[in-house]
PDB file of N, CA and C in Angstrom:
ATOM      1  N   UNK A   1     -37.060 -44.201   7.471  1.00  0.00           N
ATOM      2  CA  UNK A   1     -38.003 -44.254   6.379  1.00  0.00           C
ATOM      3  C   UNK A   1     -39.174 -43.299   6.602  1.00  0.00           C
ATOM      4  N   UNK A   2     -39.618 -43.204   7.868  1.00  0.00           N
ATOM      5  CA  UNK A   2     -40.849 -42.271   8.025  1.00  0.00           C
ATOM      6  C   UNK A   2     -40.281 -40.889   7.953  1.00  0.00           C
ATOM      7  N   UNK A   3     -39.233 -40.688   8.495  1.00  0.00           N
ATOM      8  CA  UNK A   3     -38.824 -39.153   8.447  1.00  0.00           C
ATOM      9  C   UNK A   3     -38.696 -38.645   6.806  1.00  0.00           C
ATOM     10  N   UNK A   4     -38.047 -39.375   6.142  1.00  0.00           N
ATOM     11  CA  UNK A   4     -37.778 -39.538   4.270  1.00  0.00           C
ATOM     12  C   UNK A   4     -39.616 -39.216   3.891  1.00  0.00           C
ATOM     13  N   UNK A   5     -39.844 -39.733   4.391  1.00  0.00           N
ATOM     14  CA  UNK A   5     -41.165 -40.024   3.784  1.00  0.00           C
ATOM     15  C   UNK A   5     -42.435 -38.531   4.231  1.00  0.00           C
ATOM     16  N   UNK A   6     -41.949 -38.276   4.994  1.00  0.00           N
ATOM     17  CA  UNK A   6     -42.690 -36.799   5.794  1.00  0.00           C
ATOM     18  C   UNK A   6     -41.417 -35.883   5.426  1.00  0.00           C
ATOM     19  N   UNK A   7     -41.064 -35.757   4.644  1.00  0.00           N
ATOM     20  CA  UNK A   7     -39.776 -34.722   4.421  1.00  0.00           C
ATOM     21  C   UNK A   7     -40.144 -34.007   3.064  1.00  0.00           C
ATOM     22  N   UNK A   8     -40.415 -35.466   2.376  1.00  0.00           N
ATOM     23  CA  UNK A   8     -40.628 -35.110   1.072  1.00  0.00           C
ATOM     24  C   UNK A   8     -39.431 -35.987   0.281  1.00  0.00           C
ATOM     25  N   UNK A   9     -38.652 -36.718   0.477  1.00  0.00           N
ATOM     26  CA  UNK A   9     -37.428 -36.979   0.003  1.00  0.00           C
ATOM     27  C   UNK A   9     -38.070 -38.016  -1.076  1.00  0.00           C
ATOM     28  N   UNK A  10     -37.409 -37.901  -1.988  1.00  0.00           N
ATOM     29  CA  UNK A  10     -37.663 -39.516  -3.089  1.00  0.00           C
ATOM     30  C   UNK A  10     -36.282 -40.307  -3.563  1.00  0.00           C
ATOM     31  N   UNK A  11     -36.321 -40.994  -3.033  1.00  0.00           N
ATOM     32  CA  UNK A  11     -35.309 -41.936  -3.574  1.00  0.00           C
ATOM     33  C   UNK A  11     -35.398 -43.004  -4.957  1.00  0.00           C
ATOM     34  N   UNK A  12     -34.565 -42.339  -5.865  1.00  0.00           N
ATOM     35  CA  UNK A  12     -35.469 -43.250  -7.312  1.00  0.00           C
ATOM     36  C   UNK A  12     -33.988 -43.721  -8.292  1.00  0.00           C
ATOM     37  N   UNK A  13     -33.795 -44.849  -8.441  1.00  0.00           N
ATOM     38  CA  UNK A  13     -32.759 -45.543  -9.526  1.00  0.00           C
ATOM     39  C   UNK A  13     -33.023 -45.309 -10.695  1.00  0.00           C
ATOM     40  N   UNK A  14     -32.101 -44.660 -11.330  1.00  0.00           N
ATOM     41  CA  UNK A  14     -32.255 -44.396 -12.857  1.00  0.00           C
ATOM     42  C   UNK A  14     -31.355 -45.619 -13.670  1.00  0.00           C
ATOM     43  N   UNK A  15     -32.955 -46.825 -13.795  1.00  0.00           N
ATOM     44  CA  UNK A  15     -31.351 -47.985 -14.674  1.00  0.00           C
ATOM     45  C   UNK A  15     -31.326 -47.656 -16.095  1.00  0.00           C
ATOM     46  N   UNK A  16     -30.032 -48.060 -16.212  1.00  0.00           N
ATOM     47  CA  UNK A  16     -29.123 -48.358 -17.952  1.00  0.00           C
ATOM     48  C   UNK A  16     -30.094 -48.523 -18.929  1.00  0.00           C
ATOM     49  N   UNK A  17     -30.681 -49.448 -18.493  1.00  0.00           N
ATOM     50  CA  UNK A  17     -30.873 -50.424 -19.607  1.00  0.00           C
ATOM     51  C   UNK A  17     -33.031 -49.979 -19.889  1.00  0.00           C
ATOM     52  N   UNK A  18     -33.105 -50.006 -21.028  1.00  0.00           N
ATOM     53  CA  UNK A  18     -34.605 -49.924 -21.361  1.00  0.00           C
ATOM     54  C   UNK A  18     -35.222 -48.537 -21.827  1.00  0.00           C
ATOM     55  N   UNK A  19     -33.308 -47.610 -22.031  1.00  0.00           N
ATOM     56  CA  UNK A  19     -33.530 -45.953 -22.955  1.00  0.00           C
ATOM     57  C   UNK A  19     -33.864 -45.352 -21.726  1.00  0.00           C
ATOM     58  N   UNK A  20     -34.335 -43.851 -22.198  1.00  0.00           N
ATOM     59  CA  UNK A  20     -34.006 -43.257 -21.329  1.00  0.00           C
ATOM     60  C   UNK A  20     -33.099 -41.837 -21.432  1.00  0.00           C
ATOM     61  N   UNK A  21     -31.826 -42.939 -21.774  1.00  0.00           N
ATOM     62  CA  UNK A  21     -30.459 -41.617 -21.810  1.00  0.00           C
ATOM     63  C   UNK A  21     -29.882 -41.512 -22.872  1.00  0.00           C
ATOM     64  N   UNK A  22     -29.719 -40.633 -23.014  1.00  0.00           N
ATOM     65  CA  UNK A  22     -28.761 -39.570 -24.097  1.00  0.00           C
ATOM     66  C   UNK A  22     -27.302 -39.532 -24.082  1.00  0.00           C
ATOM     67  N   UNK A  23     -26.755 -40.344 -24.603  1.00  0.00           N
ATOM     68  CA  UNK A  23     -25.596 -40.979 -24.717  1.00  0.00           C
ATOM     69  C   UNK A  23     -24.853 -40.280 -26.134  1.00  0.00           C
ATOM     70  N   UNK A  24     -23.630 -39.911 -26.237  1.00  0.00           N
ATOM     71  CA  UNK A  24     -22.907 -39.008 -27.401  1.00  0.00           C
ATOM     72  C   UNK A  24     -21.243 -39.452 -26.948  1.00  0.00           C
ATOM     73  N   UNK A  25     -21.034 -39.411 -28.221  1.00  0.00           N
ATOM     74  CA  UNK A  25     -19.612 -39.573 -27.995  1.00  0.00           C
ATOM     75  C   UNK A  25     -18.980 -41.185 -28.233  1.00  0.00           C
ATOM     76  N   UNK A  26     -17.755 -41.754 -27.173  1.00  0.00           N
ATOM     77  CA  UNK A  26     -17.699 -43.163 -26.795  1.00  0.00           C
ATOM     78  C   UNK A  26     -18.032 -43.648 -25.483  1.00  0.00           C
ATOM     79  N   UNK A  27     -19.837 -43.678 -25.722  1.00  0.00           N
ATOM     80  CA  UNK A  27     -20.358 -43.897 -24.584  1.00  0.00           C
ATOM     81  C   UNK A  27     -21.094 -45.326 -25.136  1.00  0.00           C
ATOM     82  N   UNK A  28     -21.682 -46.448 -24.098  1.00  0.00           N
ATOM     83  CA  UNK A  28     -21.730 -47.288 -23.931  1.00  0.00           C
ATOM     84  C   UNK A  28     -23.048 -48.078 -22.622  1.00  0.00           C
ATOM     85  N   UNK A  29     -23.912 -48.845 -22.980  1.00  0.00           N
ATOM     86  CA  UNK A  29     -24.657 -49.583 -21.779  1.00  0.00           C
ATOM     87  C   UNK A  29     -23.868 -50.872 -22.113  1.00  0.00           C
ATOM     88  N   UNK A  30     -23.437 -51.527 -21.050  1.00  0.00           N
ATOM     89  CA  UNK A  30     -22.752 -52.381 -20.951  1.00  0.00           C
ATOM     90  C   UNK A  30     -22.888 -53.790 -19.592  1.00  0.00           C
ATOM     91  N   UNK A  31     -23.031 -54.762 -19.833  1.00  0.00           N
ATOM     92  CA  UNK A  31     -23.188 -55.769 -18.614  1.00  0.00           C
ATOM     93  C   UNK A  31     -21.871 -56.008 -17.994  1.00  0.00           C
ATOM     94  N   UNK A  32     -21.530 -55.605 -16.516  1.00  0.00           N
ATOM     95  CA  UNK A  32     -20.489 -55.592 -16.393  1.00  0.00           C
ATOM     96  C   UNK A  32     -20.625 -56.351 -14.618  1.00  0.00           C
ATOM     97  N   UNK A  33     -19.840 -57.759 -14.571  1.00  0.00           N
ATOM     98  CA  UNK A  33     -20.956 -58.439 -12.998  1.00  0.00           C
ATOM     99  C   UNK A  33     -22.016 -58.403 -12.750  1.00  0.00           C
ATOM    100  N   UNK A  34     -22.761 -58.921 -14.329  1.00  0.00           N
ATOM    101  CA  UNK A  34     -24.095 -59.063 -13.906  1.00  0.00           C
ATOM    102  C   UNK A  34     -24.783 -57.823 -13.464  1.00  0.00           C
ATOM    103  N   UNK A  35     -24.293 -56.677 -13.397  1.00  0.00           N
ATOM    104  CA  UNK A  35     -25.407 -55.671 -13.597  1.00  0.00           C
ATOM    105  C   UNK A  35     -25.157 -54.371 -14.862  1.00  0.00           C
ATOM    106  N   UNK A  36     -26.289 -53.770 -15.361  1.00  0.00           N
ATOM    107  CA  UNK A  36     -25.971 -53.212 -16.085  1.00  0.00           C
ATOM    108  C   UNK A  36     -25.104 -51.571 -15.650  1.00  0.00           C
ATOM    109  N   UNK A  37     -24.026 -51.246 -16.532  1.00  0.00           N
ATOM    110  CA  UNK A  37     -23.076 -50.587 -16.190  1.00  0.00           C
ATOM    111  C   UNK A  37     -23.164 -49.073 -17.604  1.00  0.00           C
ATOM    112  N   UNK A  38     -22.605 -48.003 -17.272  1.00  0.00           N
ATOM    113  CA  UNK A  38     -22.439 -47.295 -18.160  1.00  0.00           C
ATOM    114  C   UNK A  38     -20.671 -47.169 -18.195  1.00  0.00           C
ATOM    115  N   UNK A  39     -20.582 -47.094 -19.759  1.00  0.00           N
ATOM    116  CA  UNK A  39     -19.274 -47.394 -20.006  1.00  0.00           C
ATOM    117  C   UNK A  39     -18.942 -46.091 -20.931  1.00  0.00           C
ATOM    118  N   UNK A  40     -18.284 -44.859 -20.084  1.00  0.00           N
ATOM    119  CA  UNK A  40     -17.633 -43.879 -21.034  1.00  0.00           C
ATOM    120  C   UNK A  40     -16.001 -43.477 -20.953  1.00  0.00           C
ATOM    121  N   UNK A  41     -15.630 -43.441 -22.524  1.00  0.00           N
ATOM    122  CA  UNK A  41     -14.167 -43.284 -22.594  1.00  0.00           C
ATOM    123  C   UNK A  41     -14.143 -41.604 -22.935  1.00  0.00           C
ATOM    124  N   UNK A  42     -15.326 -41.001 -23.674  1.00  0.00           N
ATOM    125  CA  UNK A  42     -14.854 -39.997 -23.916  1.00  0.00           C
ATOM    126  C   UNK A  42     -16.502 -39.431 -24.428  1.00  0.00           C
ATOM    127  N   UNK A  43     -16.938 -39.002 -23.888  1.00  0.00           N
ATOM    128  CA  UNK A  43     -18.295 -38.816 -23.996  1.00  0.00           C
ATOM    129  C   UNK A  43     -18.930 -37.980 -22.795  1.00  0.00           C
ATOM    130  N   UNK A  44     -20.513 -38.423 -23.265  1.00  0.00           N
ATOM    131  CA  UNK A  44     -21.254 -37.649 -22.218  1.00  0.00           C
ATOM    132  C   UNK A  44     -22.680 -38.941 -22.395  1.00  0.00           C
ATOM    133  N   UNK A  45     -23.343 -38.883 -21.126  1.00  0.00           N
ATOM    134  CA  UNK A  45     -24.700 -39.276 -21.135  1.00  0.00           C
ATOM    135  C   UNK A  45     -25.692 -38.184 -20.153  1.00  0.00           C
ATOM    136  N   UNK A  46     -26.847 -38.532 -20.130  1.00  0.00           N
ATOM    137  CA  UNK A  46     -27.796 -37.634 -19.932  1.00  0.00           C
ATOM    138  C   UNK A  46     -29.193 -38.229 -19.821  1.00  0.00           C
ATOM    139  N   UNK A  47     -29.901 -37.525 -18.690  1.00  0.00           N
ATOM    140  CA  UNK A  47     -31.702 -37.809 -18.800  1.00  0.00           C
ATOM    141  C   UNK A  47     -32.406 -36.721 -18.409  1.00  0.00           C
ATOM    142  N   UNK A  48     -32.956 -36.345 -19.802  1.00  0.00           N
ATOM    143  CA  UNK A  48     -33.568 -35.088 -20.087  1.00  0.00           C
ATOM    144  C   UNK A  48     -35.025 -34.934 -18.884  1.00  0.00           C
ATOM    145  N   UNK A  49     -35.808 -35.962 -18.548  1.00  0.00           N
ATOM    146  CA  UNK A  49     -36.937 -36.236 -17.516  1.00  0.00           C
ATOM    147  C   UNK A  49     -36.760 -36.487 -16.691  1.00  0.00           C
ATOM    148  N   UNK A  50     -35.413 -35.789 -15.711  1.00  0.00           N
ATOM    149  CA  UNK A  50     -35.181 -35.949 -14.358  1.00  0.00           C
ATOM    150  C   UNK A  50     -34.302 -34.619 -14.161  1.00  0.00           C
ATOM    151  N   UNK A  51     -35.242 -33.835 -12.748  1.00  0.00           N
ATOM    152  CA  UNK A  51     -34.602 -32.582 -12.437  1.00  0.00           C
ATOM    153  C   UNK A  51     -34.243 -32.990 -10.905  1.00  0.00           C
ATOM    154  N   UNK A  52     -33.467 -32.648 -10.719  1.00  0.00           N
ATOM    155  CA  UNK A  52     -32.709 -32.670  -8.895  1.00  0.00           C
ATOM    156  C   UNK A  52     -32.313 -31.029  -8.821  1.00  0.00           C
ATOM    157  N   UNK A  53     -33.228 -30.873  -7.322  1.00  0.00           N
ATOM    158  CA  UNK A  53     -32.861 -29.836  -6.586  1.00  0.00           C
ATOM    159  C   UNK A  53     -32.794 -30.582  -5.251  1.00  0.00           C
ATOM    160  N   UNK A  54     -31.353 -29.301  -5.237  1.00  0.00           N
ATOM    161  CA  UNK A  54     -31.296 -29.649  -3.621  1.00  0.00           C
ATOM    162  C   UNK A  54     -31.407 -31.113  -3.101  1.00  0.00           C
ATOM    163  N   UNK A  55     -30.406 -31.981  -3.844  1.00  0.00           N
ATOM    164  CA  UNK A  55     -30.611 -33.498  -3.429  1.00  0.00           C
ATOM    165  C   UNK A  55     -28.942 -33.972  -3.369  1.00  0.00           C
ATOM    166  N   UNK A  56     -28.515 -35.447  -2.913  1.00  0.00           N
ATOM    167  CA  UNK A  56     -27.535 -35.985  -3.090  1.00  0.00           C
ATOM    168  C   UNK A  56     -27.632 -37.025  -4.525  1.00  0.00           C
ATOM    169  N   UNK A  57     -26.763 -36.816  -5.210  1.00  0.00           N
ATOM    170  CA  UNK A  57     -26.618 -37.718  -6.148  1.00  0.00           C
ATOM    171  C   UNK A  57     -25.564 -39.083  -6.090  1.00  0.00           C
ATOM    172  N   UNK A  58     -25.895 -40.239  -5.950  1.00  0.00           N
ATOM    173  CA  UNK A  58     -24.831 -41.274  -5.488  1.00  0.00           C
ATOM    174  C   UNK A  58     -24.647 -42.279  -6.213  1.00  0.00           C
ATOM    175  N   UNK A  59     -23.153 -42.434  -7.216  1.00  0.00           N
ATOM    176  CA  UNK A  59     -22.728 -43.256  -7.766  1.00  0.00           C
ATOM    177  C   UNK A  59     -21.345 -43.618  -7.917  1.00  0.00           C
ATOM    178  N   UNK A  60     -21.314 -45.190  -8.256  1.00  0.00           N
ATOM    179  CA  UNK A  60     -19.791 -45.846  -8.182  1.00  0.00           C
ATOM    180  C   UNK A  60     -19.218 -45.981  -9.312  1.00  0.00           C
ATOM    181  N   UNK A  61     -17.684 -45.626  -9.313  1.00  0.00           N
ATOM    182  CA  UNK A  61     -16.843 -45.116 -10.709  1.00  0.00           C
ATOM    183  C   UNK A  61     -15.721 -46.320 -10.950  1.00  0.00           C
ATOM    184  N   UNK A  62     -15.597 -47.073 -11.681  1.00  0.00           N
ATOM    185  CA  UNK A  62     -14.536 -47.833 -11.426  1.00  0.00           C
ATOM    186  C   UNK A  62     -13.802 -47.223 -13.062  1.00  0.00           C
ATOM    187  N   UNK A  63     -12.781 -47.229 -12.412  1.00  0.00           N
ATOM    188  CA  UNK A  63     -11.246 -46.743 -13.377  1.00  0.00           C
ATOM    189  C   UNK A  63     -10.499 -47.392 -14.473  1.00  0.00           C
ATOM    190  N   UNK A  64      -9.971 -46.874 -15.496  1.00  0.00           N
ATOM    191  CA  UNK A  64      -9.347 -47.385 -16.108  1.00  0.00           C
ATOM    192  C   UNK A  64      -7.395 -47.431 -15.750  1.00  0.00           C
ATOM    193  N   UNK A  65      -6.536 -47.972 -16.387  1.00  0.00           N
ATOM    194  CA  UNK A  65      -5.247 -47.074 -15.837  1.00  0.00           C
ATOM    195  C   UNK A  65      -4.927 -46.001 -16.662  1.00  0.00           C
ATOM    196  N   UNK A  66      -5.679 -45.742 -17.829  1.00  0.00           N
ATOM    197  CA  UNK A  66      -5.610 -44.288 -18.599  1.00  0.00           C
ATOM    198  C   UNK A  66      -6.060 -43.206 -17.224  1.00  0.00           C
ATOM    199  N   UNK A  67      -5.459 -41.974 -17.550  1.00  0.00           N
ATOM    200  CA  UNK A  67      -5.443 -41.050 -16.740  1.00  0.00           C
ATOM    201  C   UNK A  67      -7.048 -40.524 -17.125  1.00  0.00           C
ATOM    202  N   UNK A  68      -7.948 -40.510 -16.014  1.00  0.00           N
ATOM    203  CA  UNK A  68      -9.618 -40.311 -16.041  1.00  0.00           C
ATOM    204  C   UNK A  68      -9.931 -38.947 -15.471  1.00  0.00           C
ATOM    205  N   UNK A  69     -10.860 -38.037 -15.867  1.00  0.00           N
ATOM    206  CA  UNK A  69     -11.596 -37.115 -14.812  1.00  0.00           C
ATOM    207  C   UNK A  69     -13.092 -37.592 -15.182  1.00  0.00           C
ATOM    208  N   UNK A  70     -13.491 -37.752 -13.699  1.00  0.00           N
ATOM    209  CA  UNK A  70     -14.798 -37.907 -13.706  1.00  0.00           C
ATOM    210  C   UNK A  70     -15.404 -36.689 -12.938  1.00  0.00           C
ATOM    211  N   UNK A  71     -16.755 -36.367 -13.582  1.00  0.00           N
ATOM    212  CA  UNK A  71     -17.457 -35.306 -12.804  1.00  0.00           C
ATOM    213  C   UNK A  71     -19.103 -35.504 -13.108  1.00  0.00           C
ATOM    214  N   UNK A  72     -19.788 -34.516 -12.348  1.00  0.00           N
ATOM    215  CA  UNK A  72     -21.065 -34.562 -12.788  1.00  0.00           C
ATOM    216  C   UNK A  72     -21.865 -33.112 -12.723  1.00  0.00           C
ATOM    217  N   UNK A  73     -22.508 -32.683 -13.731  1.00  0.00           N
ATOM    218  CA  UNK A  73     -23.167 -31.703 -13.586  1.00  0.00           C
ATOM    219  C   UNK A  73     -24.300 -31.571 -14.264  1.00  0.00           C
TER     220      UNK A  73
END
């Protein structure tokens, strides 16, 4: 935590729920186990007030059995 913290690093959760994102297509905020989930079949979402350089971006994808590509850019 101190090294993060003298580095410069920010660690910040962008949640679902309360706007925000720019959602098009068949995209979706959705409660899914009690937490809120983004749900896309064929779409795009987006948050125009968040720039990342030079960072890790980390999130969990769960599948449909339709054939999926997931990506991020």
């Amino acid at each position: 935590m101190l090294a993060a913290g003298v580095m410069g690093i920010l660690l910040q959760a962008l949640p679902f729920a309360g706007g925000g994102w720019e959602l098009r297509g068949d995209a979706a905020v959705e409660r899914v186990d009690d937490r809120d989930t983004l749900r896309i079949d064929n779409g795009w979402a987006r948050r125009r007030d968040v720039r990342v350089q030079d960072g890790t971006i980390d999130f969990d994808v769960q599948l449909s059995r339709r054939r999926s590509f997931v990506y991020l850019c």
